[in-house]
Protein backbone atom coordinates (compact mmCIF):
# COMPACT_ATOMS: atom_id res chain seq x y z
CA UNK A 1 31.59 -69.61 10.01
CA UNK A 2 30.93 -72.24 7.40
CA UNK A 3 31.68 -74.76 9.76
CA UNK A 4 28.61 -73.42 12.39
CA UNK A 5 26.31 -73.34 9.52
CA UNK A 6 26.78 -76.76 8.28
CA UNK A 7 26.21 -77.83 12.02
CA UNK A 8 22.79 -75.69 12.49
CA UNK A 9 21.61 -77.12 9.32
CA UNK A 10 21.76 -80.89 10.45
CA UNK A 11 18.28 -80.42 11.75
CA UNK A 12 16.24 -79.46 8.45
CA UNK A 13 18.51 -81.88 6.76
CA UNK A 14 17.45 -84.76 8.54
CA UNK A 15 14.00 -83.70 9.01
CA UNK A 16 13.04 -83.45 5.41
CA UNK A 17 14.81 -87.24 4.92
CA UNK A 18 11.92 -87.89 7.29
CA UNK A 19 8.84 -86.01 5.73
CA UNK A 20 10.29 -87.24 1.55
CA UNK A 21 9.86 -90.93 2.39
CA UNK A 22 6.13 -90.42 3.11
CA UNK A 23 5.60 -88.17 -0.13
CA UNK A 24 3.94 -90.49 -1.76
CA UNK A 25 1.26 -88.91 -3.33
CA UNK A 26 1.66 -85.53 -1.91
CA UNK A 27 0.46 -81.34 -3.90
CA UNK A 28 3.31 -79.26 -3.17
CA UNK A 29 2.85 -75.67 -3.85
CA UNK A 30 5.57 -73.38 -4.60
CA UNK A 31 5.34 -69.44 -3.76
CA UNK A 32 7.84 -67.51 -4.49
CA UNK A 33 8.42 -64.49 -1.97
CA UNK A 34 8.91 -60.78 -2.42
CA UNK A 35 8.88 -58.22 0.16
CA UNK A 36 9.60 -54.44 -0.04
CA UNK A 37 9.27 -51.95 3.15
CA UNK A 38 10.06 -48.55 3.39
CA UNK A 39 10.64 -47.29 7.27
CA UNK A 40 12.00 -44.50 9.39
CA UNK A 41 14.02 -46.22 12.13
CA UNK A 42 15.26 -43.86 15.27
CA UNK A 43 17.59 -46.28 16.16
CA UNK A 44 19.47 -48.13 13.54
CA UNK A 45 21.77 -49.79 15.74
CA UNK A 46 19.90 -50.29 18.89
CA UNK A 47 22.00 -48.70 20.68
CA UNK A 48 21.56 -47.26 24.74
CA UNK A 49 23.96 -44.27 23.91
CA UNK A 50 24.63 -43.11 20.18
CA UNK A 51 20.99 -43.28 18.41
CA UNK A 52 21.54 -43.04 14.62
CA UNK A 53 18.13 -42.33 13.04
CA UNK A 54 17.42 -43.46 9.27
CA UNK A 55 15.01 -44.25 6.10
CA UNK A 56 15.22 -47.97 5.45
CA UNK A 57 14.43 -49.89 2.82
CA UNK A 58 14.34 -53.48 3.09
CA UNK A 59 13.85 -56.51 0.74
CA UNK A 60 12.82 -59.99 1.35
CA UNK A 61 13.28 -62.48 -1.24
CA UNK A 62 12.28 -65.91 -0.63
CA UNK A 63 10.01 -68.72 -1.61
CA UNK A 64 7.28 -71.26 0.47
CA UNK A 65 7.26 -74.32 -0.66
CA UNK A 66 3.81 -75.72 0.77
CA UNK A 67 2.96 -79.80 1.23
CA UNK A 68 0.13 -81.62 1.89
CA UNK A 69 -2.56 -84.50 1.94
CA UNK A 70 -5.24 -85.90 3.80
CA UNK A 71 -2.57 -87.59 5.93
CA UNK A 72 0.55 -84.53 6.21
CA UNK A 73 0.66 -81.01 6.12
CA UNK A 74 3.57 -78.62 6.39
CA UNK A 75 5.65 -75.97 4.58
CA UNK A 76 9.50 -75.27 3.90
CA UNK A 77 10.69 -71.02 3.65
CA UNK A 78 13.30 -69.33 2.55
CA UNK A 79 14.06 -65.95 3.24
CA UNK A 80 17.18 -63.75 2.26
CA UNK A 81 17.38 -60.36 3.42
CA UNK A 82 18.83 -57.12 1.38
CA UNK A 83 18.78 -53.57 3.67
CA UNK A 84 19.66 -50.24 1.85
CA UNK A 85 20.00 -46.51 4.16
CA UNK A 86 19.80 -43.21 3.22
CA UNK A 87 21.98 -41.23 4.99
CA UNK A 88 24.06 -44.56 6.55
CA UNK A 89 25.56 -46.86 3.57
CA UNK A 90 27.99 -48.38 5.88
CA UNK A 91 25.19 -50.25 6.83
CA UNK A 92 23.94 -51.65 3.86
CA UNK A 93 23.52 -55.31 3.91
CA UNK A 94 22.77 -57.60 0.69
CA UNK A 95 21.70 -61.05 1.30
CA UNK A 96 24.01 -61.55 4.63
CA UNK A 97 20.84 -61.88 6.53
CA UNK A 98 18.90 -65.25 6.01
CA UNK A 99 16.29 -67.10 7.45
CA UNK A 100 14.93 -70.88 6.67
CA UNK A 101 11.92 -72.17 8.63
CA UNK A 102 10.43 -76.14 8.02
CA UNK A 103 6.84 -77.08 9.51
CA UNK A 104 5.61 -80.32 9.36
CA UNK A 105 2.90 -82.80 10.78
CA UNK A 106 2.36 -86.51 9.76
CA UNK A 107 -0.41 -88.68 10.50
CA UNK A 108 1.71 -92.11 10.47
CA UNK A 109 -1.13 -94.59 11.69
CA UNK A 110 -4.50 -94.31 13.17
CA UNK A 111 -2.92 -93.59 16.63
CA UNK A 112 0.40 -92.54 16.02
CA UNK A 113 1.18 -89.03 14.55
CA UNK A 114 4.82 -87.02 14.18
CA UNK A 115 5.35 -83.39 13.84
CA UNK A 116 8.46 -81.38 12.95
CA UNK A 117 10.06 -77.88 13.03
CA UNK A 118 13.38 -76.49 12.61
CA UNK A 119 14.46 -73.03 12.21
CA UNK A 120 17.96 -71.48 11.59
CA UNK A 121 18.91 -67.86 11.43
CA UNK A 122 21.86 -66.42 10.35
CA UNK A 123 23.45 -62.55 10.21
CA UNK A 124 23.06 -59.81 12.40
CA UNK A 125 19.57 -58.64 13.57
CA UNK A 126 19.65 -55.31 13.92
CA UNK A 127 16.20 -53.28 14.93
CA UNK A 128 16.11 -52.55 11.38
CA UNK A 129 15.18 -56.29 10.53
CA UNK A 130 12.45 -56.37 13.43
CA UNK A 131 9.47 -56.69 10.97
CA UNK A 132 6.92 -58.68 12.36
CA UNK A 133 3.41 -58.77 11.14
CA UNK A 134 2.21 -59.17 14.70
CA UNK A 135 4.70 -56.90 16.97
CA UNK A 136 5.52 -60.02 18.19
CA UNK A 137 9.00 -61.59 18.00
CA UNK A 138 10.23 -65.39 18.22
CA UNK A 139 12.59 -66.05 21.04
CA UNK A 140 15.32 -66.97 18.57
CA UNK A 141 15.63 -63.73 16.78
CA UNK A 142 15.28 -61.82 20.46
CA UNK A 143 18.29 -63.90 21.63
CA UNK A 144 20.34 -62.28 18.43
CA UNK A 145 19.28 -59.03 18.87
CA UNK A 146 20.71 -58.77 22.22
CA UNK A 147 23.94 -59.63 20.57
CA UNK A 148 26.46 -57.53 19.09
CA UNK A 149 27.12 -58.29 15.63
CA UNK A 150 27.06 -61.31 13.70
CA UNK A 151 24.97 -64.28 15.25
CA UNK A 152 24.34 -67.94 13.79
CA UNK A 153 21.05 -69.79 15.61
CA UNK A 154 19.13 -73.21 14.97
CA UNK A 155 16.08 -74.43 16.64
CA UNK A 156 15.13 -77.74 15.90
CA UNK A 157 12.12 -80.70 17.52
CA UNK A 158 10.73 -83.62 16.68
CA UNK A 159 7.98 -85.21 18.39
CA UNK A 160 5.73 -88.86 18.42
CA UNK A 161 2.28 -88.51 19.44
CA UNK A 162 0.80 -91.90 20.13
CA UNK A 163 -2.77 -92.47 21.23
CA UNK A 164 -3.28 -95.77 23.79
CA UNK A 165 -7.12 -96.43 23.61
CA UNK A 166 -9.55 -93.77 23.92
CA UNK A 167 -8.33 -92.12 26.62
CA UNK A 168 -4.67 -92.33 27.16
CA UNK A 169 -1.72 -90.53 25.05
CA UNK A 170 1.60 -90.42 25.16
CA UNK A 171 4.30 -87.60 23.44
CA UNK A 172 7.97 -88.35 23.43
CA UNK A 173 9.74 -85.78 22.03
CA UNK A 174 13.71 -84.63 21.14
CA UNK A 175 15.21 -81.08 20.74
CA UNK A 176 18.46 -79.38 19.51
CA UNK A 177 19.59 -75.81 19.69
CA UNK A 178 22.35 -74.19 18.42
CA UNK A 179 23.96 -70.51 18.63
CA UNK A 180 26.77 -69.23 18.30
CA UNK A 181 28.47 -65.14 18.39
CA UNK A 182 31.50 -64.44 17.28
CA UNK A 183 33.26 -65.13 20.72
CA UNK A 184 30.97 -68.11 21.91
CA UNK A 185 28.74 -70.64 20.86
CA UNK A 186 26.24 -72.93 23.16
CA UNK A 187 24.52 -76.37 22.17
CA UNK A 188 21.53 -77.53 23.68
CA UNK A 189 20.24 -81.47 23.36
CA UNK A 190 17.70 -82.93 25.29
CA UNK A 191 13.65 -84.60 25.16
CA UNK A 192 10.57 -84.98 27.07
CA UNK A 193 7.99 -87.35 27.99
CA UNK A 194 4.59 -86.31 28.26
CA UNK A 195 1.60 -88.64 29.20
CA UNK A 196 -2.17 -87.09 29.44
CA UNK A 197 -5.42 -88.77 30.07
CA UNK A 198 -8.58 -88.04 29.02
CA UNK A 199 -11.28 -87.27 31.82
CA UNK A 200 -13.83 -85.87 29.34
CA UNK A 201 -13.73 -85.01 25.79
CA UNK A 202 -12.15 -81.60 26.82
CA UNK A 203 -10.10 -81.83 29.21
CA UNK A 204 -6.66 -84.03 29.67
CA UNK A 205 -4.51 -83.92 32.32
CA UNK A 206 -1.25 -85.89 32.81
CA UNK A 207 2.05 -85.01 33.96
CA UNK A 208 5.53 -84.53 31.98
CA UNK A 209 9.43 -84.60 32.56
CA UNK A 210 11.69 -82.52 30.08
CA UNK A 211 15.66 -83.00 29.83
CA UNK A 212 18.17 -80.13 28.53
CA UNK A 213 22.01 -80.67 28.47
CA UNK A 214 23.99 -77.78 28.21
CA UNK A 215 26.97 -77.08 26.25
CA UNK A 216 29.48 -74.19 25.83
CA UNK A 217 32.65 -73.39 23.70
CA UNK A 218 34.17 -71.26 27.20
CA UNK A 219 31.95 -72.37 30.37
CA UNK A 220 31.02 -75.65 32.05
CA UNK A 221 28.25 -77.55 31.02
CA UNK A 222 25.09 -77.33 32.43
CA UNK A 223 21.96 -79.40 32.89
CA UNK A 224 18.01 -78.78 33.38
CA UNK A 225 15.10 -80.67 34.87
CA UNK A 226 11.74 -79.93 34.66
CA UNK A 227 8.67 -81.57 35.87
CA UNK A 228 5.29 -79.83 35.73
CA UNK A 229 1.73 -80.85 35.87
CA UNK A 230 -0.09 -80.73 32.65
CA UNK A 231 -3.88 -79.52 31.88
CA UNK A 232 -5.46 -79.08 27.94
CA UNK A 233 -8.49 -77.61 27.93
CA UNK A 234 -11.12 -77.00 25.24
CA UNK A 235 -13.81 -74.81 27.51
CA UNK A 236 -15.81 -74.43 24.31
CA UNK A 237 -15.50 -74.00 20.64
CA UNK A 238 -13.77 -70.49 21.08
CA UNK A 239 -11.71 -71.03 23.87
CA UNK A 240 -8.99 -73.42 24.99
CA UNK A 241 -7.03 -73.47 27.35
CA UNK A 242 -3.13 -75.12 28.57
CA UNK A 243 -1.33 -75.07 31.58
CA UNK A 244 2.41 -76.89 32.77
CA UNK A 245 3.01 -75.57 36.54
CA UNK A 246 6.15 -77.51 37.69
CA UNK A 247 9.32 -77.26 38.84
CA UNK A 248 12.84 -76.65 37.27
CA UNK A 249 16.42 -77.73 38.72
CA UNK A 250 19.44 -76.25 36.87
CA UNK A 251 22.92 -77.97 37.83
CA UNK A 252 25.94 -75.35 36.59
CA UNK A 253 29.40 -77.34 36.93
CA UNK A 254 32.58 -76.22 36.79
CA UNK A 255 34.73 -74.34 39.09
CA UNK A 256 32.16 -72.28 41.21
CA UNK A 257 29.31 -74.96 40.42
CA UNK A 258 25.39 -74.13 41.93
CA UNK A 259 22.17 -75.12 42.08
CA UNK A 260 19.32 -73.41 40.95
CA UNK A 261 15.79 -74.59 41.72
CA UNK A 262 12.47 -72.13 40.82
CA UNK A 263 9.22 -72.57 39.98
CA UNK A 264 8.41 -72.89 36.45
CA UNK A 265 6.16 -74.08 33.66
CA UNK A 266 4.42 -72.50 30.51
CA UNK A 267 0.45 -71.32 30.04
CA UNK A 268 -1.67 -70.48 27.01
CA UNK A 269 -4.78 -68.75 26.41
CA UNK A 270 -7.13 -68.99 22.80
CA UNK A 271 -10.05 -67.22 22.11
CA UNK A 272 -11.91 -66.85 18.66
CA UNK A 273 -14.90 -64.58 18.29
CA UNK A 274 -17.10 -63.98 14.85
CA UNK A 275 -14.32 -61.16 13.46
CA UNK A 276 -11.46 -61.22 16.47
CA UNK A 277 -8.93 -63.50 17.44
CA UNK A 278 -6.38 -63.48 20.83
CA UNK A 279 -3.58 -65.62 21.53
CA UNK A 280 -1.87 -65.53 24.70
CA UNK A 281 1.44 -67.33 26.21
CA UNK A 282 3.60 -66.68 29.08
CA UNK A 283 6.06 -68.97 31.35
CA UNK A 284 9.52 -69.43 32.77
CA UNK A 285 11.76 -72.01 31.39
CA UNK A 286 15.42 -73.43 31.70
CA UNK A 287 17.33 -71.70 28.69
CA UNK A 288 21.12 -70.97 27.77
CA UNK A 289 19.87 -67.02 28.85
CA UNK A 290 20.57 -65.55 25.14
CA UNK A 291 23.21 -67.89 24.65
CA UNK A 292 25.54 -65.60 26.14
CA UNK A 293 26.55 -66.87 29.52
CA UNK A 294 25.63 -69.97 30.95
CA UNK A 295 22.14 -71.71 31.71
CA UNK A 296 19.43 -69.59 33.61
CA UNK A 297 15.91 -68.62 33.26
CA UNK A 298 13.98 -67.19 30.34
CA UNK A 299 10.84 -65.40 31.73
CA UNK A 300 8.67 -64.73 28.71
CA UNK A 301 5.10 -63.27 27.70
CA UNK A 302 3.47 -63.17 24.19
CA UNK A 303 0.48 -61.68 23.06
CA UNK A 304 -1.35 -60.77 19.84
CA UNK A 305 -5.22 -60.00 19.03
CA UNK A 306 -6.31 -59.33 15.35
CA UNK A 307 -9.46 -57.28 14.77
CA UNK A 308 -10.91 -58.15 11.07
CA UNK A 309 -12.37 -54.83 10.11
CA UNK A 310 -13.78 -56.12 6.64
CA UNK A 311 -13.35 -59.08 4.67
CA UNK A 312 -9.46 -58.99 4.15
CA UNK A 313 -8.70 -56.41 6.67
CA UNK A 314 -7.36 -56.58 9.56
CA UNK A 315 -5.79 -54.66 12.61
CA UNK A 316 -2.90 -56.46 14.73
CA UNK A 317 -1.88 -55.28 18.24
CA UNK A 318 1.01 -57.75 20.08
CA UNK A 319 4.52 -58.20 21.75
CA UNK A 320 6.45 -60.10 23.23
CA UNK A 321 8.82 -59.70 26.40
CA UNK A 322 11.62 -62.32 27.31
CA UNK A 323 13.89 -61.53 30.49
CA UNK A 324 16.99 -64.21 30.40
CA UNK A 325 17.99 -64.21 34.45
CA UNK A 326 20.38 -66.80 36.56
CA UNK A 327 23.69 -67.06 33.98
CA UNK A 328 26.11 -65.66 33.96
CA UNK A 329 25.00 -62.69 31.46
CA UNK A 330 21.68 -61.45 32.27
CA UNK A 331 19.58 -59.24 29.86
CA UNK A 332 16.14 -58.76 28.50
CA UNK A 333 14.14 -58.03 24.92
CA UNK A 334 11.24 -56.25 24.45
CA UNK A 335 8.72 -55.61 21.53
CA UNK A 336 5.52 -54.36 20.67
CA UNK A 337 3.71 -53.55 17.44
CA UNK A 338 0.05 -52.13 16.01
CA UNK A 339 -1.08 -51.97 12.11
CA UNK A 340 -3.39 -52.36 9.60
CA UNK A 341 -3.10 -54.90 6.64
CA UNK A 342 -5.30 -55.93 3.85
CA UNK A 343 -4.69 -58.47 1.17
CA UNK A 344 -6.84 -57.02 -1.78
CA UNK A 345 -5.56 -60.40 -3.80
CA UNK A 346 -4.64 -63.56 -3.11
CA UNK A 347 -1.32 -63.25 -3.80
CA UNK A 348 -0.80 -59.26 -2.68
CA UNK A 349 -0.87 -57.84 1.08
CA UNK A 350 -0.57 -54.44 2.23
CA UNK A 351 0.51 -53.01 5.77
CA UNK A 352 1.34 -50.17 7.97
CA UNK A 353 2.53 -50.50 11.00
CA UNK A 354 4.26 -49.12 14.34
CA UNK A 355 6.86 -51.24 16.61
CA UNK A 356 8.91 -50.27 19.28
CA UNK A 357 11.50 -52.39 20.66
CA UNK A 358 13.71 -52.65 23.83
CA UNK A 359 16.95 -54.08 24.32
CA UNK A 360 18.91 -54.37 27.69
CA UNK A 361 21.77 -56.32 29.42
CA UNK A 362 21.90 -56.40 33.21
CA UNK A 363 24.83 -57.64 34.04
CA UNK A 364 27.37 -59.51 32.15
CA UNK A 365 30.17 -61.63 34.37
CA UNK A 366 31.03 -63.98 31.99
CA UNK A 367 31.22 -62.29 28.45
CA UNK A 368 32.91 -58.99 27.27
CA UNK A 369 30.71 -55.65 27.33
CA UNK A 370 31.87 -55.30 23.56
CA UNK A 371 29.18 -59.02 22.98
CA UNK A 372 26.19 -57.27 23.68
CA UNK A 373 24.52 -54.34 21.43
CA UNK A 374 24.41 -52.35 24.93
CA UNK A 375 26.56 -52.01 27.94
CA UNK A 376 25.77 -53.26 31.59
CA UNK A 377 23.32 -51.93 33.18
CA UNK A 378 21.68 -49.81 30.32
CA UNK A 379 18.97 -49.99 28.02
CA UNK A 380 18.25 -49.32 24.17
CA UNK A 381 14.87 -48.34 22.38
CA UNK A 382 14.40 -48.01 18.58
CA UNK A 383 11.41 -46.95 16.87
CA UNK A 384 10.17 -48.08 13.87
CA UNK A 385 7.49 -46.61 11.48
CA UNK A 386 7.02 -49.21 8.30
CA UNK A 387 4.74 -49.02 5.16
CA UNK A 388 5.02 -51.97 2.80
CA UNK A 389 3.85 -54.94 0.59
CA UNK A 390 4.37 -58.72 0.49
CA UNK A 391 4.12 -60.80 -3.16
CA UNK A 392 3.27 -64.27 -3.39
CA UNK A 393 1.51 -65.96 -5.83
CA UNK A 394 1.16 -69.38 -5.95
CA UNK A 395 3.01 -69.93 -9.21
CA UNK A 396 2.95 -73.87 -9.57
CA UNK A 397 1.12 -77.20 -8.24
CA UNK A 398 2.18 -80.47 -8.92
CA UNK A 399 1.98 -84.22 -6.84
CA UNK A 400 4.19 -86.36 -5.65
């Protein structure tokens, strides 16, 4: 277990070598993190058959470290994870659950910029621990909770942005993924090119190539390309606009090796009014399909519009659906979520909220029925009702 962490934390590692040489004269801003919900969950274990219903209550303690200048911006969190229940101790979890996320962008030169994020996740993710502020939930933590049990997961890019003139420019980019279960782990390398040109101030259009290589601890490798045409669009101040139609090839090897070729490619959808704000993204993608059985598809859509009823106030409706198809083990996540939150101080927010989540497996020919938190062919729901409050003042500024 040591041994996977040490390998999913090469990526932050390495990154923040990057971002420290360019720290010159940087504020960094530390917040330290607290986090305390109360919630009734139907469905402790997300389970399709035995629903356990309990009260909840779950820390986060953490801290954001925040970074930034004229020329770099970007943040580095922490986030352990202590879960007490009522009428279940045998559950009870105290920082076994942690979460560390690293943003960061860098203006190098006038043309060239470089931007950087890595993720890892470790412990189980049990419905329990599906918080969001949004309803919404990252791919990585929907690939764990379709797991059963423990689960170890890093996510990790780094891209160059380079500007040729005043029309042409250029992205190269590299990406590593790691996860591993307690009876298989996968690896996946690869990068993309990207080059766009301007045809007016608001719209470029270009085309890209992406790589992915493969790798599992008990299957063949496997290996992904992806072309797709490529459109940015700012329609007007409000809205904007980006679309990648293309087309993916997936090469499995091995024994009984095939060749899958589907359409594919990503869109998103922006739009900002005076007190409302809607974000929308949806595509289908080579992926390791949850990590649990060989390279596929992952079919995803994401959505989340926040209403500011006052100054400080807002209501948040959004989910997320991601449907892992052509490996070996086949199964899906869903989630949505509605609340209110306020932040009556700068450093204190308040919330309420509803979230429902779905968790299913549709078939499973390459991994035991005991790996996933449901059996073949069924499907789990969990309910989750969730009052709480997030600290974080910012306790200390100082440059670099």
């Amino acid at each position: 277990m040591r041994r996977r962490l040490a390998q999913s934390s090469v990526g932050i590692v390495v990154a923040l070598s990057v971002v420290g040489r360019a720290w010159g004269a940087t504020l960094l801003s530390v917040y330290p993190i607290f986090q305390l919900t109360e919630a009734y969950n139907d469905n402790i274990e997300l389970s399709a058959s035995h629903h356990l219903g309990d009260f909840v209550t779950t820390g986060v303690l953490g801290f954001d470290l925040e970074f930034g200048n004229g020329e770099r911006i970007g943040s580095l969190q922490y986030d352990t994870v202590f879960q007490s229940f009522v009428s279940h101790p045998q559950f009870n979890s105290y920082a076994g659950t942690n979460f560390v996320t690293l943003a960061d962008r860098e203006i190098l030169s006038h043309d060239l910029a470089m931007t950087v994020n890595d993720s890892v996740a470790v412990g189980s993710i049990t419905s329990g621990l599906l918080i969001g502020n949004t309803g919404a939930v990252s791919s990585q933590v929907a690939q764990a909770a379709v797991a059963n049990g423990q689960t170890e997961s890093n996510n990790f890019d780094l891209s160059l942005e380079r500007r040729y003139g005043e029309r042409w420019t250029a992205n190269l980019s590299v990406a590593q993924d790691f996860y591993a279960t307690s009876f298989q782990s996968s690896y996946t390398q690869g990068g993309a090119l990207t080059l766009l040109y301007a045809f007016r101030p608001d719209i470029e259009a270009g085309w890209g190539y992406t790589f992915s290589d493969f790798r599992f601890s008990s299957l063949a490798p496997s290996e992904a390309h992806y072309i797709a045409a490529q459109t940015h669009w700012l329609a007007t101040r409000r809205l904007h606009l980006d679309l990648a139609p293309g087309l993916v090839v997936i090469q499995n090897f091995g024994g009984s090796s095939s060749l899958l070729v589907r359409p594919a490619g990503t869109g998103s959808l922006g739009l900002d009014g005076e007190r409302w704000n809607v974000t929308l993204r949806g595509g289908q993608l080579a992926s390791s399909t949850g990590g649990l059985g060989g390279a596929g598809l992952n079919r995803f859509v994401t959505g989340v519009i926040s209403y500011a009823l006052q100054r400080h106030t807002y209501f948040n409706i959004g989910g997320n659906y991601s449907d892992y198809v052509g490996g070996g083990a086949n199964g899906s996540f869903v989630s949505f979520g509605a609340g209110l939150s306020t932040q009556p101080r700068r450093w204190l927010s308040l919330f309420l909220r509803y979230q429902i989540y779905a968790n299913s497996v549709n078939s499973a020919a390459t991994a035991p029925a005991h790996a996933f938190t449901v059996a073949p062919g069924q499907t789990a729901t969990a309910n989750s009702y969730i009052v709480g409050f997030k600290i974080a003042p910012d306790v200390y500024d100082f440059g670099l």
